[in-house]
C-alpha atoms as a PDB file:
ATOM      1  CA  UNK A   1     -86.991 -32.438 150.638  1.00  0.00           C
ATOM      2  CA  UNK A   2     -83.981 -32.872 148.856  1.00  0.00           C
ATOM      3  CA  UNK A   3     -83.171 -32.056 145.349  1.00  0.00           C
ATOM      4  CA  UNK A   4     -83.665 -35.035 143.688  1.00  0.00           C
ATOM      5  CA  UNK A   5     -87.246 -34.902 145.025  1.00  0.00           C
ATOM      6  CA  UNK A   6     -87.648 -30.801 144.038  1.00  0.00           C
ATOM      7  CA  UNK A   7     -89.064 -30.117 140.403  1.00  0.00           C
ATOM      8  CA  UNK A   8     -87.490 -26.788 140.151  1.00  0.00           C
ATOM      9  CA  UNK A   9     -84.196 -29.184 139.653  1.00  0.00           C
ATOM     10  CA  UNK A  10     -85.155 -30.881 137.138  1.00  0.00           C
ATOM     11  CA  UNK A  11     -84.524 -30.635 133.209  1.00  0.00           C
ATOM     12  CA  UNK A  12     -87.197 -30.085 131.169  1.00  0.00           C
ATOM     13  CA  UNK A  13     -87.883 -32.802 129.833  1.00  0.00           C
ATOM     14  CA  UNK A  14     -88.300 -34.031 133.738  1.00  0.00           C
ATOM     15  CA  UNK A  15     -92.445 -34.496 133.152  1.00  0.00           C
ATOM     16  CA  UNK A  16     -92.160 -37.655 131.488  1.00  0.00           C
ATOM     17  CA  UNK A  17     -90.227 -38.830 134.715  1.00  0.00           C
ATOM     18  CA  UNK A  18     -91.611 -40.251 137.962  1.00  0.00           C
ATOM     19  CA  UNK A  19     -92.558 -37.450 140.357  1.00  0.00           C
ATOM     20  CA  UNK A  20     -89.820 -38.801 143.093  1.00  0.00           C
ATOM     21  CA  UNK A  21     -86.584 -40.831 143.128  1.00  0.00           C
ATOM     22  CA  UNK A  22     -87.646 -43.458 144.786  1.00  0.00           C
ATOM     23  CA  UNK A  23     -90.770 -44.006 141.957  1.00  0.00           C
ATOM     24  CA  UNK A  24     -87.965 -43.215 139.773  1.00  0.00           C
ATOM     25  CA  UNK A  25     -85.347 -46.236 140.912  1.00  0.00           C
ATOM     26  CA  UNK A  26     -88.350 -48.444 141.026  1.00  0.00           C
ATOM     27  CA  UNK A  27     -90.318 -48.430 144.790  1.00  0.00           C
ATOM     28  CA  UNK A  28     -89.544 -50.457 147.555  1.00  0.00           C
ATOM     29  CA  UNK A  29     -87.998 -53.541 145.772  1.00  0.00           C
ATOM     30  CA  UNK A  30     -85.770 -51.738 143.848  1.00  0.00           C
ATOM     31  CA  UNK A  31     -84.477 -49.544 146.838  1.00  0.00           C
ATOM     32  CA  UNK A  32     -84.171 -53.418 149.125  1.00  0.00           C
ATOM     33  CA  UNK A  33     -82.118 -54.408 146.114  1.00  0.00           C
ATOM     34  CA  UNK A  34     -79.756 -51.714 145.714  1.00  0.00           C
ATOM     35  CA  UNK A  35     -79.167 -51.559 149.418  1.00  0.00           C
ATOM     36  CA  UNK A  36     -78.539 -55.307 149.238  1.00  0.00           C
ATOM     37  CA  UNK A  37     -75.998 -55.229 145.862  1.00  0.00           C
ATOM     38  CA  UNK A  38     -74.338 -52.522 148.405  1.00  0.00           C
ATOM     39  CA  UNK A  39     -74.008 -54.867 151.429  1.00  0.00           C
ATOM     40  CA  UNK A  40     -72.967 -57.739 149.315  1.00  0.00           C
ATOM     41  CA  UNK A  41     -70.491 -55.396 147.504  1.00  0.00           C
ATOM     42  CA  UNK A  42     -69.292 -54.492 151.068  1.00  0.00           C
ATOM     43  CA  UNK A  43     -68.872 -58.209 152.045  1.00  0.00           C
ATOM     44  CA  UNK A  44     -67.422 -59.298 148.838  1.00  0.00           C
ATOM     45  CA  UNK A  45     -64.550 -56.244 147.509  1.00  0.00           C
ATOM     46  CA  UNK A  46     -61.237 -55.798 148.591  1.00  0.00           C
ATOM     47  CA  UNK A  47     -61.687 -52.484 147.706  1.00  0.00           C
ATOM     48  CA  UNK A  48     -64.262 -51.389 150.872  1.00  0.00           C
ATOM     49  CA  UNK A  49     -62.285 -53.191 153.439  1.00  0.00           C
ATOM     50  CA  UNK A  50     -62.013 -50.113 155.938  1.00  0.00           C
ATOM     51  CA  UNK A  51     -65.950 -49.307 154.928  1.00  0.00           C
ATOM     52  CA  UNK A  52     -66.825 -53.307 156.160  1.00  0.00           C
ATOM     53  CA  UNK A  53     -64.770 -53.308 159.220  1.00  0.00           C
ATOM     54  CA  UNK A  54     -66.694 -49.928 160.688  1.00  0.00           C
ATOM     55  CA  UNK A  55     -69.856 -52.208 160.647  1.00  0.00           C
ATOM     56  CA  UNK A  56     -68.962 -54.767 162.643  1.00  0.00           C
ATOM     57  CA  UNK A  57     -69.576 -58.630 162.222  1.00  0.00           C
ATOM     58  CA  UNK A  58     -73.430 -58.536 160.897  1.00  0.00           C
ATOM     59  CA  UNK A  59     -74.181 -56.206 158.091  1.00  0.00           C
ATOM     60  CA  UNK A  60     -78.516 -57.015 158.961  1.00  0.00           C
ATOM     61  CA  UNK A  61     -78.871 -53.963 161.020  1.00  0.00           C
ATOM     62  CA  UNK A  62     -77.377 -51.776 158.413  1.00  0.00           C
ATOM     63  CA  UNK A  63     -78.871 -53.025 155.753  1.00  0.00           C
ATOM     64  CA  UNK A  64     -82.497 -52.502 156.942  1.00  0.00           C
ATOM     65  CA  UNK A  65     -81.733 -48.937 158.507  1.00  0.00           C
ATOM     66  CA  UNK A  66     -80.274 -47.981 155.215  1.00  0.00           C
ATOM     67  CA  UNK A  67     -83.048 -49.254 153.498  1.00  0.00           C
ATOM     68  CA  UNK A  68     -85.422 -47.434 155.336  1.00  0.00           C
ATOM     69  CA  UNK A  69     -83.463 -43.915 155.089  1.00  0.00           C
ATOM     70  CA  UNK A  70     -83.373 -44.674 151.653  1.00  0.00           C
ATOM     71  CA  UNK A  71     -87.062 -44.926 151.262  1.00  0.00           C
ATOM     72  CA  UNK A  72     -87.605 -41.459 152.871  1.00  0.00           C
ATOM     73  CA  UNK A  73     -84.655 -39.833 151.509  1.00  0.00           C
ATOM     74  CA  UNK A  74     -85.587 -40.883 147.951  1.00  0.00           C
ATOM     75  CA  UNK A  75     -88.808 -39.685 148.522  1.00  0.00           C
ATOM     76  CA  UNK A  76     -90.890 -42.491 149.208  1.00  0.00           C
ATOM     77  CA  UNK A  77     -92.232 -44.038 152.313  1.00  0.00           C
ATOM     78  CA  UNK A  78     -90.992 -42.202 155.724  1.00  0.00           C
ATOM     79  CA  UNK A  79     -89.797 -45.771 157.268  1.00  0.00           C
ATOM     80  CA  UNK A  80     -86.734 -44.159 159.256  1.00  0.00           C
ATOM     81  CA  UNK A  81     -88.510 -41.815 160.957  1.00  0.00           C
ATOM     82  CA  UNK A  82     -91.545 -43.631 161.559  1.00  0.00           C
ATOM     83  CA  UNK A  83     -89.253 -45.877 163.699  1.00  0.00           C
ATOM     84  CA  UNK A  84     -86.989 -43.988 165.352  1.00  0.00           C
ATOM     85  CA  UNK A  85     -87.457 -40.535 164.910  1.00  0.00           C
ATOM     86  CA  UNK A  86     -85.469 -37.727 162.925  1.00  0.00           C
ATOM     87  CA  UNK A  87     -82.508 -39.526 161.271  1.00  0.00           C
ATOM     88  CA  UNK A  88     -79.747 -37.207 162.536  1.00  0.00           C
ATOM     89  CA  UNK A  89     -76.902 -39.021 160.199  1.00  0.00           C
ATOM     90  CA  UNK A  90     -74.229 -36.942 161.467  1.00  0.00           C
ATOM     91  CA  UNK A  91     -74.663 -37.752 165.388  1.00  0.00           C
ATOM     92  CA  UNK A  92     -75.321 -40.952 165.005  1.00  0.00           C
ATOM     93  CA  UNK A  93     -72.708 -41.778 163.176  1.00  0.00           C
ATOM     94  CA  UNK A  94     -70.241 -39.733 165.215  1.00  0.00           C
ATOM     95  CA  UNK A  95     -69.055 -43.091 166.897  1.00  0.00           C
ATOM     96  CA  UNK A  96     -67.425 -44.256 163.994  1.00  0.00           C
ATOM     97  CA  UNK A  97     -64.242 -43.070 162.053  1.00  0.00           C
ATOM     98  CA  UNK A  98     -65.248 -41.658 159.232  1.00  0.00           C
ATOM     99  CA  UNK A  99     -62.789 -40.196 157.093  1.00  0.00           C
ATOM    100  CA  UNK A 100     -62.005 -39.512 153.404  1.00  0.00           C
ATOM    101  CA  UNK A 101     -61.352 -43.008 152.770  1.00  0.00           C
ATOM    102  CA  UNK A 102     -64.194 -44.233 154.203  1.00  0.00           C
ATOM    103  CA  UNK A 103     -66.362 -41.496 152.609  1.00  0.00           C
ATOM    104  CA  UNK A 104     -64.699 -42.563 148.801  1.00  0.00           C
ATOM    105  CA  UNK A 105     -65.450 -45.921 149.894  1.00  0.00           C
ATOM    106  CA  UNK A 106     -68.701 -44.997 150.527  1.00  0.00           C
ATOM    107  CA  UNK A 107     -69.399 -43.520 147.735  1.00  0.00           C
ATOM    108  CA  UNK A 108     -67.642 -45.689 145.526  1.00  0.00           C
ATOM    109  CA  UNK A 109     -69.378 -48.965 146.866  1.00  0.00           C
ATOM    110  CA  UNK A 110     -72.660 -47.552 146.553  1.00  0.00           C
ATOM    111  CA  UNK A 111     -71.969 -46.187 142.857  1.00  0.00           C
ATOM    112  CA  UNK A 112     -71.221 -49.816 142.076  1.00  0.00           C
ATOM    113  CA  UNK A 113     -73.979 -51.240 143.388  1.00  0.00           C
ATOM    114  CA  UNK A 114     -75.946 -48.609 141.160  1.00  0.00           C
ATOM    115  CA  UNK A 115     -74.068 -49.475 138.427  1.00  0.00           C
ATOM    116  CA  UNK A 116     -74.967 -53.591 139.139  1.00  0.00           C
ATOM    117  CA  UNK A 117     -78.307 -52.516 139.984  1.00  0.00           C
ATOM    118  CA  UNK A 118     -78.528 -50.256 136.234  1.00  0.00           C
ATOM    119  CA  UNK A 119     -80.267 -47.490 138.003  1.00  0.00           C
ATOM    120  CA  UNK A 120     -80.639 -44.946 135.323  1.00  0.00           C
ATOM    121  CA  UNK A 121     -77.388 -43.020 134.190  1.00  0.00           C
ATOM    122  CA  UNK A 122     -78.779 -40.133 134.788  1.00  0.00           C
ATOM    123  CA  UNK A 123     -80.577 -40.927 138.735  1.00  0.00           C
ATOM    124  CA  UNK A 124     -77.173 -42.443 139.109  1.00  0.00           C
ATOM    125  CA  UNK A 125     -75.278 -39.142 138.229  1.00  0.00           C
ATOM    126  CA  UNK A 126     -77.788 -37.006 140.660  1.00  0.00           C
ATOM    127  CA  UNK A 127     -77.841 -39.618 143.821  1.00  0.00           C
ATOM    128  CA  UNK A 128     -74.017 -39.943 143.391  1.00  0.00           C
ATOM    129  CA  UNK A 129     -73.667 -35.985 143.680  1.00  0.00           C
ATOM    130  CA  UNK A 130     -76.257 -36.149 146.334  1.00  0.00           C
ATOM    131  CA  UNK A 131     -73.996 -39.133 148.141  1.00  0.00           C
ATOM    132  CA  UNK A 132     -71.162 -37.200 147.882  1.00  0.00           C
ATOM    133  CA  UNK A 133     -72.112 -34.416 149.417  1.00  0.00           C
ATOM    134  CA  UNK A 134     -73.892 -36.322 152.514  1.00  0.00           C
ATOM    135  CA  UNK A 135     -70.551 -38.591 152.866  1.00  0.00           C
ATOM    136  CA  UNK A 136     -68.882 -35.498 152.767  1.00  0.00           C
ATOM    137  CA  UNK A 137     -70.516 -33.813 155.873  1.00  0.00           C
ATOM    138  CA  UNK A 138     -70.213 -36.882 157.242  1.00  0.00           C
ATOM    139  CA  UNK A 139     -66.605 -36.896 158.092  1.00  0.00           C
ATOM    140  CA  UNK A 140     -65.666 -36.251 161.980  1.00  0.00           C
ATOM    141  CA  UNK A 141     -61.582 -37.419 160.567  1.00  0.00           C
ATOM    142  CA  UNK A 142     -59.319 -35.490 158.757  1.00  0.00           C
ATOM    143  CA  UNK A 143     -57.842 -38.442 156.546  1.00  0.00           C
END
């Protein structure tokens, strides 16, 4: 479970909320579009150009593995895992580079896509912390 899922991590005025991040970004459609806006973003900005080129020509297979480690991570439905098992991000993503400006890229992509998307200020303050952090232990380079 991660924290945005855990109630103890939550302010108090948390009970009017949706009980998970995923029911609190909107369900399935919601999650498809933000992982889309991301993609696109990816395809379109200058700005990710190092991000795009570790993905190789078609962006389809990431997009729907993302989407479905979204759903679980957020808390929803366990679509990752009920296809291929335990999601162990950092092995299998050991093949590519991933360094700091990936990871910022990253980050930074998917914070505009939230931003495009207007997922909640506040969600998008707790998954961007929560991206950081997982981009972060992501890194097998030094720069």
């Amino acid at each position: 479970m991660s924290d945005l899922q855990d109630p103890s991590q939550a302010p108090a005025d948390a009970a009017s909320r949706p009980a998970t991040a995923y029911e609190w970004l909107g369900g399935e459609a919601h999650v498809r579009s933000l992982v889309d806006r991301f993609y696109d973003l990816m395809d379109l900005e200058p700005l990710y150009t190092e991000l795009r080129a570790a993905h190789g020509p078609s962006l389809d297979d990431a997009r729907d593995k993302l989407f479905w480690f979204l759903s679980g991570w957020l808390g929803g439905p366990n679509l990752y895992i009920e296809r291929f098992g335990h999601p162990r991000l950092r092995a299998r993503h050991m093949p590519f580079r991933i360094g700091i400006k990936e990871r910022d890229q990253w980050v930074a992509c998917m914070a505009q896509a939230m931003a495009d998307e207007q997922v909640d200020a506040e969600l998008a303050t707790r998954l961007r912390e929560s991206f950081m952090q997982t981009a972060d232990w992501m890194r097998n380079q030094g720069v």
